[in-house]
Structures are given as C-alpha cells and as structure tokens.
Protein backbone atom coordinates (compact mmCIF):
# COMPACT_ATOMS: atom_id res chain seq x y z
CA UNK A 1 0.00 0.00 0.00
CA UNK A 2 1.14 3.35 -0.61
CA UNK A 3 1.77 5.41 2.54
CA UNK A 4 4.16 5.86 5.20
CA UNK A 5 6.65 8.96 5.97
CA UNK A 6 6.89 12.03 3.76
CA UNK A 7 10.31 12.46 3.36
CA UNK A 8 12.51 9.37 4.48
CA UNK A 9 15.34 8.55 2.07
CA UNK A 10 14.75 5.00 0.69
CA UNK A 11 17.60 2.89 -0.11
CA UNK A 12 15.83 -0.42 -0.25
CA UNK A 13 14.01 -2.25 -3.03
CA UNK A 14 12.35 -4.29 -0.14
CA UNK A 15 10.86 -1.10 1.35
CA UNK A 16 6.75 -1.77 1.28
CA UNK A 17 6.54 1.78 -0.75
CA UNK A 18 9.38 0.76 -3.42
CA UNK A 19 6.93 -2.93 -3.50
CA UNK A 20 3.61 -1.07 -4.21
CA UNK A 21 5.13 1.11 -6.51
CA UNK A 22 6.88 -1.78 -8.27
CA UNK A 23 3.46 -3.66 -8.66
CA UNK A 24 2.42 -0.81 -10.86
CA UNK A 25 3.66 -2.28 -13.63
CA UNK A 26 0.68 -5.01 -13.69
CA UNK A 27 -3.01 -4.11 -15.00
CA UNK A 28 -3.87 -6.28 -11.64
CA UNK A 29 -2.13 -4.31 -8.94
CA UNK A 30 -3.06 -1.01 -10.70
CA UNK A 31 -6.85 -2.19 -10.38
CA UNK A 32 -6.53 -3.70 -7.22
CA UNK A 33 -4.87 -0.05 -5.94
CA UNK A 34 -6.60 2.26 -7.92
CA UNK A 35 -3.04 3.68 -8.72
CA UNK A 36 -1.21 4.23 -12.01
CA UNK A 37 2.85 5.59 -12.16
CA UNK A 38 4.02 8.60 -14.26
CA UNK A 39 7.10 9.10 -15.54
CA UNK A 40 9.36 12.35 -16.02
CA UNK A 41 8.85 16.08 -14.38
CA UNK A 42 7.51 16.82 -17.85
CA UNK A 43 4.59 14.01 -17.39
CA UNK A 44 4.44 14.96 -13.59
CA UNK A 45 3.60 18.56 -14.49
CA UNK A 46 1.04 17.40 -17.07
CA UNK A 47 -0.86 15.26 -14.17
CA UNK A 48 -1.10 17.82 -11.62
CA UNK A 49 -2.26 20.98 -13.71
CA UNK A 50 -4.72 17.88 -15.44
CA UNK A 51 -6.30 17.70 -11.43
CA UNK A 52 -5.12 13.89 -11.33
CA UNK A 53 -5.09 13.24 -7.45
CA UNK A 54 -1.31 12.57 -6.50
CA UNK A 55 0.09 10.02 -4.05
CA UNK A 56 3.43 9.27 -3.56
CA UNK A 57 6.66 10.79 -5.59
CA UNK A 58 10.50 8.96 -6.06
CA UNK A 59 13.09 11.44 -7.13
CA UNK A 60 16.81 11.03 -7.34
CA UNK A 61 17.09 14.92 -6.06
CA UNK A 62 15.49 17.33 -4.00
CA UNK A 63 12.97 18.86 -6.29
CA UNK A 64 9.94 21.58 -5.94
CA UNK A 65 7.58 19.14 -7.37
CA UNK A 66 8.00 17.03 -3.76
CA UNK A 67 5.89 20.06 -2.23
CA UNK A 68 2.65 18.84 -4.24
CA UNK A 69 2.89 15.04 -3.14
CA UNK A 70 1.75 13.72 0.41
CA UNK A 71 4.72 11.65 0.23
CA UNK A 72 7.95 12.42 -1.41
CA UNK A 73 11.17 10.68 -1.34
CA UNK A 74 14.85 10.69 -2.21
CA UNK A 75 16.18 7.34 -4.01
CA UNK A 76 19.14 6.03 -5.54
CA UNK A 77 18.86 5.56 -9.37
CA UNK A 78 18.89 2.10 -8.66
CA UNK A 79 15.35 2.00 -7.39
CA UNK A 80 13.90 4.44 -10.29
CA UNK A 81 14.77 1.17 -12.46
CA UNK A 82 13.43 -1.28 -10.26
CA UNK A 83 9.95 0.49 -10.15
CA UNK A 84 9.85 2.31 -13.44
CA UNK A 85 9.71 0.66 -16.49
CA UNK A 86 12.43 1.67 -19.24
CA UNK A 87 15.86 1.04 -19.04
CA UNK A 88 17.03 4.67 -18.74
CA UNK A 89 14.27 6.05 -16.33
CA UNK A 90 14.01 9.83 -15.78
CA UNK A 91 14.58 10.85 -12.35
CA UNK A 92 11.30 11.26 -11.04
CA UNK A 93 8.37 9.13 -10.82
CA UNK A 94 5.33 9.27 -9.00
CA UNK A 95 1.85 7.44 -8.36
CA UNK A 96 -1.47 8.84 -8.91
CA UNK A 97 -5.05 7.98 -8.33
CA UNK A 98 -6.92 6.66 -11.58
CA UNK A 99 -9.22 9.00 -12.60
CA UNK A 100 -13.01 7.84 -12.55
CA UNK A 101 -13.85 6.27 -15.98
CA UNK A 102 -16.44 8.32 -17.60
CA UNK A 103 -20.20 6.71 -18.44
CA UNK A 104 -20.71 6.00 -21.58
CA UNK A 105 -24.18 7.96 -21.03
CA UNK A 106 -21.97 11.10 -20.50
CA UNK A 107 -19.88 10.79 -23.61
CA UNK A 108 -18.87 14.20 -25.44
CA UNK A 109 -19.66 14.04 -28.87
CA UNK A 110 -16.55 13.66 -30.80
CA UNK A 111 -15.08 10.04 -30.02
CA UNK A 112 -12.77 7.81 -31.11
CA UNK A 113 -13.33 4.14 -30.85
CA UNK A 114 -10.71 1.14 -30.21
CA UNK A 115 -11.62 -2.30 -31.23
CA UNK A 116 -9.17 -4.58 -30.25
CA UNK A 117 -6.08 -2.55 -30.54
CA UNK A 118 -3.37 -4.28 -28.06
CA UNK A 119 -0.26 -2.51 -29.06
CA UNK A 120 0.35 0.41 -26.31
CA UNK A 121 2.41 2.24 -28.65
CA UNK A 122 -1.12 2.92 -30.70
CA UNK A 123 -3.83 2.91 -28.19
CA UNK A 124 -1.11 5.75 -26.52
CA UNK A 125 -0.41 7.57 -30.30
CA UNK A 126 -4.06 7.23 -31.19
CA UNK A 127 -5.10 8.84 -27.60
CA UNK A 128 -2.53 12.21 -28.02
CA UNK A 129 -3.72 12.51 -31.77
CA UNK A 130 -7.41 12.21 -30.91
CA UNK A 131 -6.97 15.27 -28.42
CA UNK A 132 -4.62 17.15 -30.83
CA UNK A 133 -7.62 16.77 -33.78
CA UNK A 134 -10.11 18.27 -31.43
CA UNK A 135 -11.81 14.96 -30.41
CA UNK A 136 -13.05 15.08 -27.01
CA UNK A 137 -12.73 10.68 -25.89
CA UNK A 138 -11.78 8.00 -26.57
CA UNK A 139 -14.09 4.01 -26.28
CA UNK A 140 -12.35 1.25 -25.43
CA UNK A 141 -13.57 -1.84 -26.32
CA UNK A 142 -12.33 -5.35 -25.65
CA UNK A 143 -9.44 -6.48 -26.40
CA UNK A 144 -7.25 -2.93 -26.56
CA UNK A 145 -4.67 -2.46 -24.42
CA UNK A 146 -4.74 -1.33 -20.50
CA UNK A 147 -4.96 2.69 -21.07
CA UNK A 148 -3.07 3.62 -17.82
CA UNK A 149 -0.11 1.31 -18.56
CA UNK A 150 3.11 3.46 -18.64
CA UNK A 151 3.75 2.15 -22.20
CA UNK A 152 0.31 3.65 -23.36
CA UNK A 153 0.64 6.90 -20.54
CA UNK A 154 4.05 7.65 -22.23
CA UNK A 155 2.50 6.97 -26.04
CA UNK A 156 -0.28 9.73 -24.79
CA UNK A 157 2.08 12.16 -23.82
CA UNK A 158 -0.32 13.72 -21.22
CA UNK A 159 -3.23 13.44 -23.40
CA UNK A 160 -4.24 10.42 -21.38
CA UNK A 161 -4.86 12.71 -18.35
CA UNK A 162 -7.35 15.17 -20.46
CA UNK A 163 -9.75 13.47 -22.65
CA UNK A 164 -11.59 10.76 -20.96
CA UNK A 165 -11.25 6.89 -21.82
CA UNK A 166 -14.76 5.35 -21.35
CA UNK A 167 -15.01 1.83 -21.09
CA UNK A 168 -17.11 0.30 -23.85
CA UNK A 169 -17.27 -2.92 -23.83
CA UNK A 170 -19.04 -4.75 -25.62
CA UNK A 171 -17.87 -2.24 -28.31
CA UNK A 172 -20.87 -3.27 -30.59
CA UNK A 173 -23.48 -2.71 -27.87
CA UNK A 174 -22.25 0.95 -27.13
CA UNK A 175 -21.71 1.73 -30.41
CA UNK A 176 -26.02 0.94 -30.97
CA UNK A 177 -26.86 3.11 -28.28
CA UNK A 178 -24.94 5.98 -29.31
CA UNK A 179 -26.76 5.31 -32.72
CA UNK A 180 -29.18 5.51 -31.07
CA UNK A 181 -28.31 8.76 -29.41
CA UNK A 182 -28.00 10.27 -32.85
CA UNK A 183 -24.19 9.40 -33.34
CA UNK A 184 -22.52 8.59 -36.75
CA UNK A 185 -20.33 5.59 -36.98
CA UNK A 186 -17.45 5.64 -39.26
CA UNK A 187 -15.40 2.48 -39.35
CA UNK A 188 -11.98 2.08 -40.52
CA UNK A 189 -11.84 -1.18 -43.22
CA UNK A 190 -9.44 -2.16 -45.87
CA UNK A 191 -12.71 -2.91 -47.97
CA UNK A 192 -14.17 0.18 -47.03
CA UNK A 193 -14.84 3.12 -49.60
CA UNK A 194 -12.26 5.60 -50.20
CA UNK A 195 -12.60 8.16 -46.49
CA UNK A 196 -12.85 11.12 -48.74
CA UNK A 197 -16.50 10.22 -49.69
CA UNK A 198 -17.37 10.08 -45.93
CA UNK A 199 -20.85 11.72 -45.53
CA UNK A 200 -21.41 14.50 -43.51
CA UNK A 201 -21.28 13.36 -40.08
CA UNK A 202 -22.82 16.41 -38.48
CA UNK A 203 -22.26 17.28 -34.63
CA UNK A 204 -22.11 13.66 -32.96
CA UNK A 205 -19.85 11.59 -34.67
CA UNK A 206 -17.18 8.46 -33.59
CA UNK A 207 -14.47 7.05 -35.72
CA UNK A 208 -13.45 3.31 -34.84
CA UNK A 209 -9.82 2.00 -35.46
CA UNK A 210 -9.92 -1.94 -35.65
CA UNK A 211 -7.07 -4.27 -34.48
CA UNK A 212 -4.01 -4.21 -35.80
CA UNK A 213 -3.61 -7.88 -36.90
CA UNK A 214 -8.15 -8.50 -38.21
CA UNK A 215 -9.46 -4.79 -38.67
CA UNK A 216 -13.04 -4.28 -36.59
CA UNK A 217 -15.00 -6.80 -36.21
CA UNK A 218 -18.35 -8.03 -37.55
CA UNK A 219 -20.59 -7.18 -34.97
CA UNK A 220 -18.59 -3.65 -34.92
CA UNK A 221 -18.85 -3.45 -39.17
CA UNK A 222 -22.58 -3.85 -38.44
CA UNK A 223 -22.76 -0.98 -36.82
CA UNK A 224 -21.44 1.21 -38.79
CA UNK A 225 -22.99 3.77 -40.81
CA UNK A 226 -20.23 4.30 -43.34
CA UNK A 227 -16.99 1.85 -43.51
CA UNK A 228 -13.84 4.13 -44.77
CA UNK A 229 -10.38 3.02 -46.61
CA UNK A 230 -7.41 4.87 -46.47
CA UNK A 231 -6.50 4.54 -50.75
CA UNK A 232 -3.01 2.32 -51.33
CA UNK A 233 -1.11 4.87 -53.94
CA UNK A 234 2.29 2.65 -53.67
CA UNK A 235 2.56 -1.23 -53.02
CA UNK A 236 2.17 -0.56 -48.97
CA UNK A 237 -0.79 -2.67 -48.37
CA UNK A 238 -2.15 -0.80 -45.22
CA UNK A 239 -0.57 1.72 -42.53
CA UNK A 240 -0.04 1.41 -39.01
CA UNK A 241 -3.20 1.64 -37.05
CA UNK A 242 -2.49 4.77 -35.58
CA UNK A 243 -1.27 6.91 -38.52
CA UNK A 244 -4.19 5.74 -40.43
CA UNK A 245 -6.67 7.52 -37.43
CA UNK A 246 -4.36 10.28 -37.20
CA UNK A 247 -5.45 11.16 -40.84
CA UNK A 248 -9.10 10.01 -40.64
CA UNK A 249 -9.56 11.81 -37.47
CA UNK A 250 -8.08 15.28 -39.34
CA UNK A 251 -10.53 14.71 -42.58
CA UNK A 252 -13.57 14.08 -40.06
CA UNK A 253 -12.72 17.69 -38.24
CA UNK A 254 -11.81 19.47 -41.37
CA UNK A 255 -15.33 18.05 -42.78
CA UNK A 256 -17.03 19.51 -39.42
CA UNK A 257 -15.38 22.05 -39.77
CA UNK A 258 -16.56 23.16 -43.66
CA UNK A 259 -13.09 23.18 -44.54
CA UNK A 260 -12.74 20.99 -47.54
C-alpha cells in the first residue's frame, strides 16, 4: 500500500513503498490499488495541472515538485529502475489515483473508438492525436490495451490525463446506443470506400480504429454507418493503425469544420 513517511530517504528495493510502486507495472495491482505511475517532471507537471489526485513521488534529487505530493522521497537511481519501467528512467516518478472512468451515457460528442487494438504504442499515439484533432474521448472496447499502462501513458504524452477513456465494452453494444443517441459511426476497413467520400457526419460523430492484426469486427462493421479506406497509392498494403486515425480523425474535423 502506498503510505508511510513524507520524506525518508529509501535505499531499499524491499521497502513496502518501493513494492507497491513496483506492482504498478501489472493491469492487476493497478486495479486492485486504484493507482497508475508517471514518468518524467515533464509528465508529472502534465498530471497535476490535469487535477489527477497525487500520491506518492520517487526522485533522485530534491525537487519543488515534492511540495505537491503527500509523500515524497529521495532514491538512488537504482530503485527508479526497479519500479519504473524503461531502461534509462528519468529521475522522477510518482503514483497517482486513476481517474473515474467516464459513463458511456456522458460521452462528449466527438469520439474515437478502439476495437481490439493491443499494441500500447497505438492505443497511446491514437489517444494524443485524438486530443490534438479536437476529439473530445476516446471508447475502449475489448481487447485494446490497459490505457493507464506506462507504455500507453508515455505513447499519450499527457493526453491520457485530459480526454476521458470510457469503457465500452461490448464495443458493438455501445456503439447501438450511441446510434441511437444520434451518433454517426465511421469504421476504418481495408474494404471500405475511399474516407474522402465520408458523408457529412454532423455534430455527434465516432471514428473506430480496428485491431491491428483483423481490422473491426463483424458485430462492430454492423454498426457502422459508413466503412472508410485509407487509398493504397504505392505497393504498402495498409498503414499502421495509428497513422491511419491520425489522418481520418483530421478529414472528419476538417469536414465539421466546412473546410474541404
């Protein structure tokens, strides 16, 4: 459990704190603890001005970031690479409270939709890009990878602490009632039409990225209102998952927007 003195220099990887925070790195103990780490001042900074509730901070040196944290403590670098997970960690690391997920019944009304995308690296990319385009969430159906994982956090760059990621599983079943709601579906598919014929999809609108390995599935397909293709101009068969929502997710705002 995280707690204990504020300021005691830990040397120990054994200490119950250094444990906890070590635990982090498993969807499990983050569930179980209602705790996620951060990595980096930058990230730290990010967190706090975001309103994220912070718990306990590890920092090689005194820093003024220790005055914001219950608990703050000094650690050898050896420790920072026990808990955190990269081979070079930053200096400063620190727990903080999982933000409440947000009810699908309180979505905003430009989303982004996950189905089954496991690689952090995307679900993390896709997240940051989503708020950069002017999207306001992002679903999260089965299958995708754990959102407050550092590997996704990191991916996010921060964006992971301002737009909300709403459980939505199953994917197909959210995706009716926010059809139902009044909500266009646009689906990403390699035997999709061409994304530049996209209809207007007026105020409420969500885009859904499929896996990276099958595409979206057929109950998701179903659901959809129009299924979009990026067009092939070279011999590249398809792009990465999250460059081809970074572009789709531009033409749907520019389309909002009257732009074209």
């Amino acid at each position: 459990m995280v707690g204990g003195d504020r300021r005691v220099r830990i040397t120990s990887v054994k200490n119950p704190l250094i444990a906890s925070l070590r635990a982090l790195k498993a969807k499990k103990a983050r569930e179980d603890m209602g705790l996620f780490l951060v990595e980096g001042e930058v990230m730290l900074r990010e967190a706090l001005s975001s309103g994220l509730v912070p718990r306990a901070m590890l920092s090689e040196a005194e820093t003024e970031l220790a005055a914001c944290f219950p608990e703050a403590h000094i650690v050898p670098r050896s420790i920072l690479e026990a808990v955190c997970d990269t081979r070079t960690p930053q200096p400063v690391c620190a727990a903080f409270e999982i933000p409440a997920s947000t009810p699908l019944a309180d979505a905003p009304d430009r989303l982004a939709a996950l189905d089954g995308v496991q690689d952090p690296g995307n679900v993390g990319t896709i997240w940051r890009t989503a708020d950069a385009a002017g999207l306001q969430g992002l679903l999260l159906g089965e299958g995708c990878a754990d959102a407050f994982s550092p590997k996704v956090q990191r991916a996010a760059m921060g964006s992971g602490f301002r737009l909300p990621a709403i459980p939505a599983e199953p994917l197909a079943e959210a995706l009716r009632e926010l059809r139902a709601r009044g909500y266009r579906v646009i689906a990403s598919a390699l035997d999709g039409e061409d994304f530049r014929l996209m209809p207007d999809v007026g105020e409420k609108f969500v885009l859904v990225i499929g896996s990276e390995a099958r595409g979206v599935s057929d109950e998701v397909r179903r659901e959809a209102d129009f299924l979009a293709k990026l067009p092939m101009r070279g011999r590249a068969e398809s792009l990465n998952a999250a460059v081809a929502a970074g572009i789709m997710m531009y033409a749907l705002m520019r389309e909002r927007e009257g732009c074209r």
